[in-house]
N, C-alpha and C. Protein backbone atom coordinates (compact mmCIF):
# COMPACT_ATOMS: atom_id res chain seq x y z
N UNK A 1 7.83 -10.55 -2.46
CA UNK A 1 9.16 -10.07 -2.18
C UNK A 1 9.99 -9.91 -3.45
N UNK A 2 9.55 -11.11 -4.34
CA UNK A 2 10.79 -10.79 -5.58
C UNK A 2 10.54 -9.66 -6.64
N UNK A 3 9.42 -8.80 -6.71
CA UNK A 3 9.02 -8.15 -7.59
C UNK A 3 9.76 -6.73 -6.85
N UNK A 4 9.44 -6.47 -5.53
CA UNK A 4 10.29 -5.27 -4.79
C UNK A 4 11.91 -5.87 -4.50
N UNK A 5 12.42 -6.78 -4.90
CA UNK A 5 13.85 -6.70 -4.89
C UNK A 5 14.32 -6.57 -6.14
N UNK A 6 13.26 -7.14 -7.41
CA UNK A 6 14.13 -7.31 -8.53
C UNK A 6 13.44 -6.08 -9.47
N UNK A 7 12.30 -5.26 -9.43
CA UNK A 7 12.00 -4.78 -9.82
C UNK A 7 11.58 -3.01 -9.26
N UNK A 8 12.04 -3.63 -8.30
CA UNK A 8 11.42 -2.03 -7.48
C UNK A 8 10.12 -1.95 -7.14
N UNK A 9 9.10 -2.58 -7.40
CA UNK A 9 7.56 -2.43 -7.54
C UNK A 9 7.47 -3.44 -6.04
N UNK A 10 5.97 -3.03 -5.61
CA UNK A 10 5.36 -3.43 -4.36
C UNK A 10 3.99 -3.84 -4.53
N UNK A 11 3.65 -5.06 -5.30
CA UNK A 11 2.08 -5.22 -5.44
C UNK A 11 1.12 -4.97 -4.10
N UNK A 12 0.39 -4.97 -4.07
CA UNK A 12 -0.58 -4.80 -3.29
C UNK A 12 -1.98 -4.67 -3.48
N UNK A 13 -2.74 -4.78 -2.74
CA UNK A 13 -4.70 -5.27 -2.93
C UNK A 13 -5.07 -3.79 -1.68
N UNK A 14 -4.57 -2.73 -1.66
CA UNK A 14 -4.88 -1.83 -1.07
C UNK A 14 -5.57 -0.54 -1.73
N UNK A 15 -6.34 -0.45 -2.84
CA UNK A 15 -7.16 0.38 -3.64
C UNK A 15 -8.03 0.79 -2.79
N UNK A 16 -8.02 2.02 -3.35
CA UNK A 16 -8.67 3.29 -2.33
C UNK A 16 -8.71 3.30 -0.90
N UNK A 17 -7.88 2.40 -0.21
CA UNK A 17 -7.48 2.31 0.99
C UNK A 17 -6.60 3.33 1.62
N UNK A 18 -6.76 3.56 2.47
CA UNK A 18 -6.16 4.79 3.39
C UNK A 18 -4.55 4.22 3.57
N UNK A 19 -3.07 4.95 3.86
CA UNK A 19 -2.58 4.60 4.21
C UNK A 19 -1.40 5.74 4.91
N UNK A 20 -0.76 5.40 6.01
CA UNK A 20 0.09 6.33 6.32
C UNK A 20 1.39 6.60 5.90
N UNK A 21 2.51 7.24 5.75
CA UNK A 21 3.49 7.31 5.76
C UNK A 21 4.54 7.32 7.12
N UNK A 22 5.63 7.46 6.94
CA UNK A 22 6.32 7.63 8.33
C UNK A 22 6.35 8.83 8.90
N UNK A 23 6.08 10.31 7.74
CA UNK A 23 6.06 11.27 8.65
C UNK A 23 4.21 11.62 8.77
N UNK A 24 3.65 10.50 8.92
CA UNK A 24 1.67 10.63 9.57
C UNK A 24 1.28 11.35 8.51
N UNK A 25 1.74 11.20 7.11
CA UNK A 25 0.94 11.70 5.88
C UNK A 25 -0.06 10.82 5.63
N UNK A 26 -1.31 10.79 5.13
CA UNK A 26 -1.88 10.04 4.74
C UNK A 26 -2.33 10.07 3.30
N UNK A 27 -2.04 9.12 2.76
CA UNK A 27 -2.76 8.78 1.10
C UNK A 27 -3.80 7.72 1.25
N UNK A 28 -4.50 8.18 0.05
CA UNK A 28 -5.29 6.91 -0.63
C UNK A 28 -4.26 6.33 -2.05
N UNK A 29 -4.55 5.21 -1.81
CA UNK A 29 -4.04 4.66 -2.61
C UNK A 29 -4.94 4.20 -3.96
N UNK A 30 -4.33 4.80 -5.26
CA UNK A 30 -5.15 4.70 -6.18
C UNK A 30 -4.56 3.79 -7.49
N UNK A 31 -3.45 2.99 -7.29
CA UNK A 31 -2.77 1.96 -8.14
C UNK A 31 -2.84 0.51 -7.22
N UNK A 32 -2.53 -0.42 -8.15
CA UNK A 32 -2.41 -1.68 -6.95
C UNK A 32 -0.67 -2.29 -7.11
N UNK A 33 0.05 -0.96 -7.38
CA UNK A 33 0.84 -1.49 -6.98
C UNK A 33 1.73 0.31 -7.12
N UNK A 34 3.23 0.22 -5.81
CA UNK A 34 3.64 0.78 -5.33
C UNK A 34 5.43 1.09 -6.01
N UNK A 35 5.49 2.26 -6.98
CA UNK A 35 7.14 1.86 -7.13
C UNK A 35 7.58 2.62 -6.44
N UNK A 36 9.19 1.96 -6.12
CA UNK A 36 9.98 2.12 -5.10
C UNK A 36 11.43 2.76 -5.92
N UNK A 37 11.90 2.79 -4.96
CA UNK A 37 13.40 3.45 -5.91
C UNK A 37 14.72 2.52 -5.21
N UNK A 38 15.84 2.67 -5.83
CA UNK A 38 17.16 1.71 -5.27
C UNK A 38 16.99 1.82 -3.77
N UNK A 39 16.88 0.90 -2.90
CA UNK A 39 17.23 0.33 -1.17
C UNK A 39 18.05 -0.52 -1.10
N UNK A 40 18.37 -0.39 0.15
CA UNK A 40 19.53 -2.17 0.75
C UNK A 40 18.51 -3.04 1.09
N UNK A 41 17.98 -3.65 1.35
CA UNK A 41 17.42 -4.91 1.73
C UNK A 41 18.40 -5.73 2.59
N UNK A 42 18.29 -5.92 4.17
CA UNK A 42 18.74 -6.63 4.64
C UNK A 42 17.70 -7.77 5.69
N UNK A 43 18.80 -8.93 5.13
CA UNK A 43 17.33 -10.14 5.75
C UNK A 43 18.20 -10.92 7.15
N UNK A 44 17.37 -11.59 8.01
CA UNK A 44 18.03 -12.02 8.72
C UNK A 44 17.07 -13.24 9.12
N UNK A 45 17.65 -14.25 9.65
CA UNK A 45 16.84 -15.82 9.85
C UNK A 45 18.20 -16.61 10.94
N UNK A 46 17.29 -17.45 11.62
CA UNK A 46 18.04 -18.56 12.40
C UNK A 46 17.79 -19.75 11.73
N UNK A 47 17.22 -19.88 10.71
CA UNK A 47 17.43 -21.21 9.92
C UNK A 47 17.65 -20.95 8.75
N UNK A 48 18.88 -20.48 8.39
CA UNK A 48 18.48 -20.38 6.80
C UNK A 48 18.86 -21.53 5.59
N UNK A 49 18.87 -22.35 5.60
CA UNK A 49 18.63 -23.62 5.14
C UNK A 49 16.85 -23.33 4.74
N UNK A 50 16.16 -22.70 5.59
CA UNK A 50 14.80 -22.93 5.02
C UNK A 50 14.56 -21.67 4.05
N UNK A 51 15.77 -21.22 3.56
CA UNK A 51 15.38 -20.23 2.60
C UNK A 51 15.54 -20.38 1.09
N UNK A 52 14.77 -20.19 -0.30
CA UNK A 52 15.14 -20.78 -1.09
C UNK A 52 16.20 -20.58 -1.64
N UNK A 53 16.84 -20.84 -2.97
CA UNK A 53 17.97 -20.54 -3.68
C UNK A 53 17.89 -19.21 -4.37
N UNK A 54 16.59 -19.06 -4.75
CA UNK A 54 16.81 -17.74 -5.54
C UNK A 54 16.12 -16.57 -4.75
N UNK A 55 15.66 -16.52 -3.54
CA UNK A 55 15.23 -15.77 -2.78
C UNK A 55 17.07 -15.47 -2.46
N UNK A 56 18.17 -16.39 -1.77
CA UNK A 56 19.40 -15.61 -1.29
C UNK A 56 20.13 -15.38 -2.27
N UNK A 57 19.77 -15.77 -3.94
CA UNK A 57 20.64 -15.18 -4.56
C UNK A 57 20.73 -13.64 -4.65
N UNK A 58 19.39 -13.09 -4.38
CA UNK A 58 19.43 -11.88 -4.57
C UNK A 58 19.96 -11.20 -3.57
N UNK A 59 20.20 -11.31 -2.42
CA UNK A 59 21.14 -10.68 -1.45
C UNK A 59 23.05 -10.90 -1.96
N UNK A 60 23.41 -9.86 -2.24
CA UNK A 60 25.18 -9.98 -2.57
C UNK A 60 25.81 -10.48 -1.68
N UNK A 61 25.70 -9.94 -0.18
CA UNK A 61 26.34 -10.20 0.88
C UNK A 61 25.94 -11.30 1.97
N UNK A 62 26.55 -12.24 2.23
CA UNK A 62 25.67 -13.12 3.12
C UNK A 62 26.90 -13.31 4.41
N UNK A 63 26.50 -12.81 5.62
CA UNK A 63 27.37 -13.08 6.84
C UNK A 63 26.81 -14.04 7.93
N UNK A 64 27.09 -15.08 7.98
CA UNK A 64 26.87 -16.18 9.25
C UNK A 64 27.46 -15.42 10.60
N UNK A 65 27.01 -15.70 11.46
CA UNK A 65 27.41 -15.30 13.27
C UNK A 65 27.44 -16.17 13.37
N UNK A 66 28.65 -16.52 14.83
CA UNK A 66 28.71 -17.41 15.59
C UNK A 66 27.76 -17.07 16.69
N UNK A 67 27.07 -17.81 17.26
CA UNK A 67 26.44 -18.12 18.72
C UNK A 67 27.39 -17.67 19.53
N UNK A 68 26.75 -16.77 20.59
CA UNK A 68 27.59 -16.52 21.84
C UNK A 68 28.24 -17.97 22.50
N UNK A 69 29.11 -17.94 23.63
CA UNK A 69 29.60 -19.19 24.04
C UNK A 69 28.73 -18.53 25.91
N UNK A 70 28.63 -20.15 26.59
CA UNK A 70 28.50 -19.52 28.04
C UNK A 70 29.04 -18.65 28.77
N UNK A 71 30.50 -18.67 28.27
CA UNK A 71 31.56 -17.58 29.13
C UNK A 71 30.98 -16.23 28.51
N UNK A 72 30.83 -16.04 26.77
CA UNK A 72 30.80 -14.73 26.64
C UNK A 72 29.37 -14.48 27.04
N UNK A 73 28.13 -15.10 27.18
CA UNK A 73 26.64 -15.01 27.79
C UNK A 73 26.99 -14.06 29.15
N UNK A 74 27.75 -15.03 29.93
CA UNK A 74 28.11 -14.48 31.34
C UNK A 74 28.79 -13.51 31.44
N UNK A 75 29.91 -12.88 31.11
CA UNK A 75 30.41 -11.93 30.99
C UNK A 75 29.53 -10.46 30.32
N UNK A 76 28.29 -11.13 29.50
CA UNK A 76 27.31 -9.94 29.03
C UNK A 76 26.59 -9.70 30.14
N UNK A 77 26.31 -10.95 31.15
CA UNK A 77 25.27 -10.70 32.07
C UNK A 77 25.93 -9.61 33.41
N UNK A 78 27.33 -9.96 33.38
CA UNK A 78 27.64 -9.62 34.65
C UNK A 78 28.03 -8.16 34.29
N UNK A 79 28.31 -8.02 33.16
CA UNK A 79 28.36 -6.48 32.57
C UNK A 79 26.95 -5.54 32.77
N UNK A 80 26.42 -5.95 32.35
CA UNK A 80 25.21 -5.29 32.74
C UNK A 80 24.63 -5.18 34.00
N UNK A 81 24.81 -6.19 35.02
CA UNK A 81 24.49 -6.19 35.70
C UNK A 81 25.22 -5.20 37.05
N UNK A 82 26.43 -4.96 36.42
CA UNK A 82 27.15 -3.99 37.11
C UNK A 82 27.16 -2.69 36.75
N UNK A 83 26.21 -2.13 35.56
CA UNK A 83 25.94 -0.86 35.05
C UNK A 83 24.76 -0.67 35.49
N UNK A 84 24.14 -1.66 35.82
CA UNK A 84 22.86 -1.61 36.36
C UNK A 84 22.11 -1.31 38.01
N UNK A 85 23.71 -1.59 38.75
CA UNK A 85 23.76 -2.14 39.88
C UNK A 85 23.06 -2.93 41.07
């Protein structure tokens, strides 16, 4: 992960291996490793305490959620359930 966030590059053990793209192109792959160009990277976890220090330094933005409460659970359920009928 830290070489494609901090470097742009994508190692990989996929030589002369077939691979697709998103629009069903297919390459062989003839490097063992993949450069990339500027992306967002967005990560998401329910524990993140188990993530290291310099893995979240590299994210700029970090937003915590609150947990739904029972009332707002119920009010999702009964919403739907009335679009749903």
């Amino acid at each position: 992960m830290f070489p494609l966030l901090e470097d742009w590059r994508f190692p990989h053990n996929l030589i002369r291996k077939k691979v697709e793209d998103v629009k069903g192109i297919e390459y062989v792959m003839n490097a063992n490793e993949v450069l990339t160009w500027p992306f967002a990277a967005v990560g998401a976890t329910t524990e993140p305490g188990m993530l290291s220090q310099p893995l979240l330094r590299r994210f700029l933005v970090h937003v915590e959620l609150e947990p739904y409460t029972e009332a707002e659970i119920t009010q999702i359920i009964i919403g739907s359930a009335k679009r749903l009928e």
